[in-house]
PDB file of N, CA and C in Angstrom:
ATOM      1  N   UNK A   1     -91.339  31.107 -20.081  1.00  0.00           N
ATOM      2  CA  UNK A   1     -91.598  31.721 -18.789  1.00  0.00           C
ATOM      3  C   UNK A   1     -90.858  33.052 -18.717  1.00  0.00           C
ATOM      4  N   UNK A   2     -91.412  33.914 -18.109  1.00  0.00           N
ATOM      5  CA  UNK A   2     -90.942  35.417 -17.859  1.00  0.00           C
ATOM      6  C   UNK A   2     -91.097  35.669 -16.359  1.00  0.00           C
ATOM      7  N   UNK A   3     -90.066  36.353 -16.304  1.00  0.00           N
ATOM      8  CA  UNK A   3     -89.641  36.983 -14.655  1.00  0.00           C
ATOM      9  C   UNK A   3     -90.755  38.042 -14.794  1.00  0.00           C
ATOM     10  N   UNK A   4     -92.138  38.066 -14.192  1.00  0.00           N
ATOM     11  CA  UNK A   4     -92.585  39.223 -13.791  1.00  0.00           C
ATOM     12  C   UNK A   4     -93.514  38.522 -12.416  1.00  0.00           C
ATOM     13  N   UNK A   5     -92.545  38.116 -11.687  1.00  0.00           N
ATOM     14  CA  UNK A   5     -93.392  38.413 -10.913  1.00  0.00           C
ATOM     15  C   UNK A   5     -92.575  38.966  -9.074  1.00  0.00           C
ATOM     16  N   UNK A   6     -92.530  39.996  -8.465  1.00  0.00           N
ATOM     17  CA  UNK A   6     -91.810  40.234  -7.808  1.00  0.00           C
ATOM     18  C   UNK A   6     -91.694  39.524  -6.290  1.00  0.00           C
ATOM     19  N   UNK A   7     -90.722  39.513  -5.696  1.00  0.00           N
ATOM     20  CA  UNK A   7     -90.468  38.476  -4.964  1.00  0.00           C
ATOM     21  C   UNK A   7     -89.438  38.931  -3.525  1.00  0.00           C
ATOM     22  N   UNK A   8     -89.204  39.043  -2.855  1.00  0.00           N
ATOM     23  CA  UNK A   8     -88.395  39.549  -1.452  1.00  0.00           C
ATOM     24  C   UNK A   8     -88.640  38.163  -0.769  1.00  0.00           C
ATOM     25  N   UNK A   9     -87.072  38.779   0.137  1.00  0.00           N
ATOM     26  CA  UNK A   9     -86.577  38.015   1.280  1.00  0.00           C
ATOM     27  C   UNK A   9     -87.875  38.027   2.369  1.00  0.00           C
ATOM     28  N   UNK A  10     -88.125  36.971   3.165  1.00  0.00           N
ATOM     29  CA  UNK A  10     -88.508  37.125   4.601  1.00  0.00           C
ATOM     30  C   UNK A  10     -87.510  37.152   5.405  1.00  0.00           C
ATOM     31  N   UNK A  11     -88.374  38.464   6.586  1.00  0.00           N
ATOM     32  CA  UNK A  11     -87.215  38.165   7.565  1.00  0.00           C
ATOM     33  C   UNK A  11     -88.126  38.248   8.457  1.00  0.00           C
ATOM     34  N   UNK A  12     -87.545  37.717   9.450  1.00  0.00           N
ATOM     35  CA  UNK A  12     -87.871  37.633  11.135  1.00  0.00           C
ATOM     36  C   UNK A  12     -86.910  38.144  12.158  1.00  0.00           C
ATOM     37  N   UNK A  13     -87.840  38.225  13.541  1.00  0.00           N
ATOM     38  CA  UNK A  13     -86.780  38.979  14.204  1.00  0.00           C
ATOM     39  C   UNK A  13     -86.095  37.601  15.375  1.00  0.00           C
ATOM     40  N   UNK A  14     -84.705  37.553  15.908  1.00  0.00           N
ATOM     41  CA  UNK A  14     -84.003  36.117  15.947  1.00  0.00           C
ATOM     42  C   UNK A  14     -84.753  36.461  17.597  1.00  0.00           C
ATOM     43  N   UNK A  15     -85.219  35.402  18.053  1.00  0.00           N
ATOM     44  CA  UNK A  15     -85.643  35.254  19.631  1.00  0.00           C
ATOM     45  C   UNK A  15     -84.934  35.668  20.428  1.00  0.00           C
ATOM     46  N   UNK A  16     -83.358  35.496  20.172  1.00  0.00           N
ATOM     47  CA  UNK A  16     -82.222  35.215  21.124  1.00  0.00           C
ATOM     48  C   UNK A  16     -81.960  36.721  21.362  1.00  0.00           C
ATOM     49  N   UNK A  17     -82.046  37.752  20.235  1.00  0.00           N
ATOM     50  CA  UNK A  17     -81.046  38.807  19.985  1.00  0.00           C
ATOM     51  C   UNK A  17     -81.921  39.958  19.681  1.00  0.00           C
ATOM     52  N   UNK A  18     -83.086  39.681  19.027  1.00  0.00           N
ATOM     53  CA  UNK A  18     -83.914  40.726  18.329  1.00  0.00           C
ATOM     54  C   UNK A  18     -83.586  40.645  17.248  1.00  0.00           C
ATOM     55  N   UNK A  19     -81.912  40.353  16.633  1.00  0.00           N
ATOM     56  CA  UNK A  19     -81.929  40.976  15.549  1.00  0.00           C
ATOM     57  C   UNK A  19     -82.334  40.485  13.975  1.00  0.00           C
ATOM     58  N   UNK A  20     -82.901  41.374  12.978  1.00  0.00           N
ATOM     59  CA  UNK A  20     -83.219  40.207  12.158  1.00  0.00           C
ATOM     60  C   UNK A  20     -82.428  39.485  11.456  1.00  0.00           C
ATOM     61  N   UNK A  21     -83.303  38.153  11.090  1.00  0.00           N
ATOM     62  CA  UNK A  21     -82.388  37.514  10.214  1.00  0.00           C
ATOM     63  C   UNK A  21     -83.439  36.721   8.912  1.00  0.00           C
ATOM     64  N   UNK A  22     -83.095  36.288   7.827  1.00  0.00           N
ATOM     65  CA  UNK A  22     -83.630  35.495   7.129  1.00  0.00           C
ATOM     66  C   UNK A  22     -84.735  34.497   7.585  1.00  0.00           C
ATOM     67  N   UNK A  23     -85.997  34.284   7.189  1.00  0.00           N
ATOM     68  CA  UNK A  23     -86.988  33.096   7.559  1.00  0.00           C
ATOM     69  C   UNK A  23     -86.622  31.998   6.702  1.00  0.00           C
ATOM     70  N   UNK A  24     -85.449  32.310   5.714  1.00  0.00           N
ATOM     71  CA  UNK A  24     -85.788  30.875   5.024  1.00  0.00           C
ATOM     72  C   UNK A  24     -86.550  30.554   3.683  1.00  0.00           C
ATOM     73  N   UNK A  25     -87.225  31.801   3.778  1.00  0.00           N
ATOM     74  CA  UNK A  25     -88.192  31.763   2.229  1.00  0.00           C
ATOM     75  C   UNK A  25     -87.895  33.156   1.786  1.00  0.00           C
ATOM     76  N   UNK A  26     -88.325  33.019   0.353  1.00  0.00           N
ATOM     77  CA  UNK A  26     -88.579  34.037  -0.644  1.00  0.00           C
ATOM     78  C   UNK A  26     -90.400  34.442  -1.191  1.00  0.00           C
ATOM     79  N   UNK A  27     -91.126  35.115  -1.045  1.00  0.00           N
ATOM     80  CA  UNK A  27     -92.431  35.386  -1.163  1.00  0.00           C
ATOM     81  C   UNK A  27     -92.671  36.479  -2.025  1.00  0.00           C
ATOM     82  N   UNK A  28     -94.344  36.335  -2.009  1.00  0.00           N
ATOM     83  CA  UNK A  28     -94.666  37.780  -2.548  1.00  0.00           C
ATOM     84  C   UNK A  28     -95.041  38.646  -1.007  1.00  0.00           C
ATOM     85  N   UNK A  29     -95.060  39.861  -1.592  1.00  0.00           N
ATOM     86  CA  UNK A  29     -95.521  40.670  -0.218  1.00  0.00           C
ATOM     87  C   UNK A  29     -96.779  40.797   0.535  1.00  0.00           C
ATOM     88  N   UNK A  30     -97.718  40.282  -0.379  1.00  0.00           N
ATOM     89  CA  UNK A  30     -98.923  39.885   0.670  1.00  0.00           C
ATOM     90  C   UNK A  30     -98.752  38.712   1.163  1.00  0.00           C
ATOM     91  N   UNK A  31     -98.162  37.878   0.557  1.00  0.00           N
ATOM     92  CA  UNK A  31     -97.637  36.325   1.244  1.00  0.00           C
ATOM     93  C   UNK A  31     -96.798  36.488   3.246  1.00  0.00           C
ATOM     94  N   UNK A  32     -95.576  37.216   2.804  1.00  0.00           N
ATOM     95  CA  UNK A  32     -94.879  37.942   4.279  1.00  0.00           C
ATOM     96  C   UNK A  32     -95.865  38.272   5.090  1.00  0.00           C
ATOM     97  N   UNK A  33     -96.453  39.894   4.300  1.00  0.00           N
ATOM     98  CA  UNK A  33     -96.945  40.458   5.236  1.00  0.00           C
ATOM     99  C   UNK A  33     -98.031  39.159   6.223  1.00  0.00           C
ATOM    100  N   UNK A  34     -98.658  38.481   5.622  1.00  0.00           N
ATOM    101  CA  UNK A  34     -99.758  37.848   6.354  1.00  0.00           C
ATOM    102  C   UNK A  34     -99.797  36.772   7.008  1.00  0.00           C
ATOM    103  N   UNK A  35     -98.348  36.717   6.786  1.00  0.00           N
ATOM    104  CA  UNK A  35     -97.729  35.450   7.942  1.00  0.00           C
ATOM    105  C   UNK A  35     -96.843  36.171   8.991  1.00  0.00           C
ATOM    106  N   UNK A  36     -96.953  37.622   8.688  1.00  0.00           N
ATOM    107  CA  UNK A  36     -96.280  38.358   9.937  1.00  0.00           C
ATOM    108  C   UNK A  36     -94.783  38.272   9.913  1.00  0.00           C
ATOM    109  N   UNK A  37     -94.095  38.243   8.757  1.00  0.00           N
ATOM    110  CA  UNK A  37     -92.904  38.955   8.609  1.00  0.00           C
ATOM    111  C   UNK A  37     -92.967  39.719   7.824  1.00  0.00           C
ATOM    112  N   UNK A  38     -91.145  40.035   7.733  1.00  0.00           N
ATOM    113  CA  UNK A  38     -90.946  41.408   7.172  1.00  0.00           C
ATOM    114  C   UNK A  38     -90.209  41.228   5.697  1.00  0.00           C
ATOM    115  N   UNK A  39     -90.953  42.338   5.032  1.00  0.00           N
ATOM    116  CA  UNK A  39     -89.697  42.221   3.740  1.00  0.00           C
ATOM    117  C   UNK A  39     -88.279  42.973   3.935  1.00  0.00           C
ATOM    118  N   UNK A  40     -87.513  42.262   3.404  1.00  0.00           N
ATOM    119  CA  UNK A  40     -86.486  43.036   2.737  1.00  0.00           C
ATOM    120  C   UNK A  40     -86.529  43.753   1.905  1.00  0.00           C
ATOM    121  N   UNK A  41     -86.890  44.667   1.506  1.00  0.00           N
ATOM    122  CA  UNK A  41     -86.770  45.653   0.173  1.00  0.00           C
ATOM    123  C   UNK A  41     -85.531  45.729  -0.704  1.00  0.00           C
ATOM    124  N   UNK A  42     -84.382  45.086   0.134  1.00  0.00           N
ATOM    125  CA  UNK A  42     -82.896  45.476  -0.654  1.00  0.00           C
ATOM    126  C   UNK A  42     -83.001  44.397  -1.622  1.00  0.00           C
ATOM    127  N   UNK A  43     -83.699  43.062  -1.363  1.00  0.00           N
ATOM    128  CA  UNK A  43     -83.494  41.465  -2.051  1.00  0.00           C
ATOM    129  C   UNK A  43     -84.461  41.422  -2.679  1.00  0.00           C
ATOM    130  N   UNK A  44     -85.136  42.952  -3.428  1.00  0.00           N
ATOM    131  CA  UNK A  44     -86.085  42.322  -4.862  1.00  0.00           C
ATOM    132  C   UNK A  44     -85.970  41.599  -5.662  1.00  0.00           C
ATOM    133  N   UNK A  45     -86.178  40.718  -6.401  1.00  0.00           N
ATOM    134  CA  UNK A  45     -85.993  40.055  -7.192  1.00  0.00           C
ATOM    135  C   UNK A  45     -87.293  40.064  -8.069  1.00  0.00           C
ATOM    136  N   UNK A  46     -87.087  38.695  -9.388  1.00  0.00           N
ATOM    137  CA  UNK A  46     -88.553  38.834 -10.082  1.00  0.00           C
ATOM    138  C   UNK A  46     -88.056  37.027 -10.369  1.00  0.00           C
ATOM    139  N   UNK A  47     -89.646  36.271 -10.143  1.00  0.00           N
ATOM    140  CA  UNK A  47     -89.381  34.864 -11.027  1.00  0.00           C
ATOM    141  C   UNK A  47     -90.586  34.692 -11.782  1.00  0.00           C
ATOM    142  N   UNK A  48     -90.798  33.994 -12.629  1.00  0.00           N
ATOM    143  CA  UNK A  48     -92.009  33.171 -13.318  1.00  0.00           C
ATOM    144  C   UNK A  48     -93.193  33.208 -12.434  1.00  0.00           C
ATOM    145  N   UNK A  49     -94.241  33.766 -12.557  1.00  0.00           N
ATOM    146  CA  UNK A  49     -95.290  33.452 -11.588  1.00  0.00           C
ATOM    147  C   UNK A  49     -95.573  31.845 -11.577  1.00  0.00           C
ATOM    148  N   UNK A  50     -95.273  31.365 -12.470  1.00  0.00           N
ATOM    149  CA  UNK A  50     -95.384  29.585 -12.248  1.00  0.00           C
ATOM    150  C   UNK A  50     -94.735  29.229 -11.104  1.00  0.00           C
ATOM    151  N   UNK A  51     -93.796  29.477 -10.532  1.00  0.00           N
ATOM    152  CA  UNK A  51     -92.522  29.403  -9.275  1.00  0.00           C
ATOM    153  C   UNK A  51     -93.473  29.415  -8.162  1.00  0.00           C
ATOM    154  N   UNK A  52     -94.790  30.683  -8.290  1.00  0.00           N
ATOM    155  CA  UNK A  52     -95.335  31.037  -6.604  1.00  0.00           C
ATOM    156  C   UNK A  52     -96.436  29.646  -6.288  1.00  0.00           C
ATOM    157  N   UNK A  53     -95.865  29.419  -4.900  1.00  0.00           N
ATOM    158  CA  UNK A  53     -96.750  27.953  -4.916  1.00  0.00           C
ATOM    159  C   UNK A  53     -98.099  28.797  -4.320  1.00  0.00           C
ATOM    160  N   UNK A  54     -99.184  27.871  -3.927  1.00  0.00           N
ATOM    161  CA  UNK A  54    -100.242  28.666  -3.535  1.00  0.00           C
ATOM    162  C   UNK A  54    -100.206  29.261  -2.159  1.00  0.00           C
ATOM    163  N   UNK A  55     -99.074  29.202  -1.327  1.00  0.00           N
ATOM    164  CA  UNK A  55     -99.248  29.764   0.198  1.00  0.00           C
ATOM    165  C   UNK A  55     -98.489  31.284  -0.713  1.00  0.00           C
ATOM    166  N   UNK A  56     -97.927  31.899  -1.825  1.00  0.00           N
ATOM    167  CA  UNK A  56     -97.590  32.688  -1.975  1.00  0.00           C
ATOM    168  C   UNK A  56     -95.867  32.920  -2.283  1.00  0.00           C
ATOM    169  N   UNK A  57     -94.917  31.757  -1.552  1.00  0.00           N
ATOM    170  CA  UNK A  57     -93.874  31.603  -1.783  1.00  0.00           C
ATOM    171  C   UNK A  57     -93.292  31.348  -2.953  1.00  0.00           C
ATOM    172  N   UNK A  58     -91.974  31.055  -3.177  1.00  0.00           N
ATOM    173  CA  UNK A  58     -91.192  30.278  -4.520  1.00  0.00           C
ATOM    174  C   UNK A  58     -90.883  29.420  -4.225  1.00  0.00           C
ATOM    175  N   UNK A  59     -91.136  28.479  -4.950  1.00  0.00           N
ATOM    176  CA  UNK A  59     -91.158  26.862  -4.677  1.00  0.00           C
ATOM    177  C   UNK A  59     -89.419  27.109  -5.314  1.00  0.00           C
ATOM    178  N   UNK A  60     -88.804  26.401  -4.110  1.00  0.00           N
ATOM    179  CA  UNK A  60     -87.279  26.324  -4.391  1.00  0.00           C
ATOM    180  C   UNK A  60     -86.849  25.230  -5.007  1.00  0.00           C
ATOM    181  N   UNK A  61     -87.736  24.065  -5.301  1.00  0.00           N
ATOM    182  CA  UNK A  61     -87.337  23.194  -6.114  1.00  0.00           C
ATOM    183  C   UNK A  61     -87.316  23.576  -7.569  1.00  0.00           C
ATOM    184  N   UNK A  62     -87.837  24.316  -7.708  1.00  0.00           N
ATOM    185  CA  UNK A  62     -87.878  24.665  -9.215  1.00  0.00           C
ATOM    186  C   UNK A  62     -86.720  25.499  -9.292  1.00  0.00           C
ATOM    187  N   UNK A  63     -86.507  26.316  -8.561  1.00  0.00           N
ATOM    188  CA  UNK A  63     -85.121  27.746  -8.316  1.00  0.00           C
ATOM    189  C   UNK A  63     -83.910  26.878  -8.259  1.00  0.00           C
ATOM    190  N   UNK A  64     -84.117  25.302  -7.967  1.00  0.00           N
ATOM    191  CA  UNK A  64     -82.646  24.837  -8.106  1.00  0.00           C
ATOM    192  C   UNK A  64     -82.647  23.804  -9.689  1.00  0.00           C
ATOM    193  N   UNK A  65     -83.663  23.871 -10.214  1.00  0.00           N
ATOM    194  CA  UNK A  65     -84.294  22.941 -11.518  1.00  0.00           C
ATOM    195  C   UNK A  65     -83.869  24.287 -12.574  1.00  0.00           C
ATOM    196  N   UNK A  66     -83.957  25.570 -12.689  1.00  0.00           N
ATOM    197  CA  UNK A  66     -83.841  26.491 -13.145  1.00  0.00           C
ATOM    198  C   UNK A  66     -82.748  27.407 -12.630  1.00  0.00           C
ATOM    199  N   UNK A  67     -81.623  27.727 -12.495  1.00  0.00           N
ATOM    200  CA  UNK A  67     -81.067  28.308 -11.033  1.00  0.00           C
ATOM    201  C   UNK A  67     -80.847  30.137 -11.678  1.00  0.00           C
ATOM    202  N   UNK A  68     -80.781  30.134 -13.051  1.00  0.00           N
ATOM    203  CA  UNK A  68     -81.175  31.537 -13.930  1.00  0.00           C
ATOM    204  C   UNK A  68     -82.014  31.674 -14.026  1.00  0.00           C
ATOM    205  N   UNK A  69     -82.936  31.357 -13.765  1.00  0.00           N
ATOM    206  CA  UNK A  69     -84.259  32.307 -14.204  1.00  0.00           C
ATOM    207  C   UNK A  69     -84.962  33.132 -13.054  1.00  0.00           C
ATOM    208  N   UNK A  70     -83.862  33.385 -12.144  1.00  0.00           N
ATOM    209  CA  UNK A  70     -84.162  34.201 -10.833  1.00  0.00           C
ATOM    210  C   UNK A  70     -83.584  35.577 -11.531  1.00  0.00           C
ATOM    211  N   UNK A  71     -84.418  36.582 -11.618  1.00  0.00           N
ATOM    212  CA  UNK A  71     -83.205  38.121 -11.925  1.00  0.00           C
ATOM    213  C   UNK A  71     -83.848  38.566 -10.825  1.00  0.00           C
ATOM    214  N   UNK A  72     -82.455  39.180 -10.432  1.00  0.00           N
ATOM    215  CA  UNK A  72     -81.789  40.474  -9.539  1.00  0.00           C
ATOM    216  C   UNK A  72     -82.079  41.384  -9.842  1.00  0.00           C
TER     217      UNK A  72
END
């Protein structure tokens, strides 16, 4: 498996405050964009396209089955 496939933080904006914070997942960017959050651009990363489940995310069971094969 090879890291090519690129990957960002979701974020959302917090109800309470506005301000953002983490959703909790890691995606591709048409994945975010189309569930209506935002990327992070600072938290690129790259994993195995095997990792993206089909809603577009990284299946985190595998990210803790593998916990290197995430590059920064």
């Amino acid at each position: 498996m090879t890291n090519d496939t690129a990957v960002f933080d979701a974020m959302r904006a917090d109800p309470k405050n506005g301000e953002r914070e983490w959703a909790g997942r890691m995606g591709t960017r048409d994945a975010i964009r189309r569930d209506g959050l935002e990327i992070d651009t600072a938290s690129l990363a790259f994993c195995p396209h095997e990792w993206i489940n089909s809603a577009g995310y990284v299946d985190i069971e595998l990210v803790r089955k593998f916990p290197l094969m995430l590059a920064l």
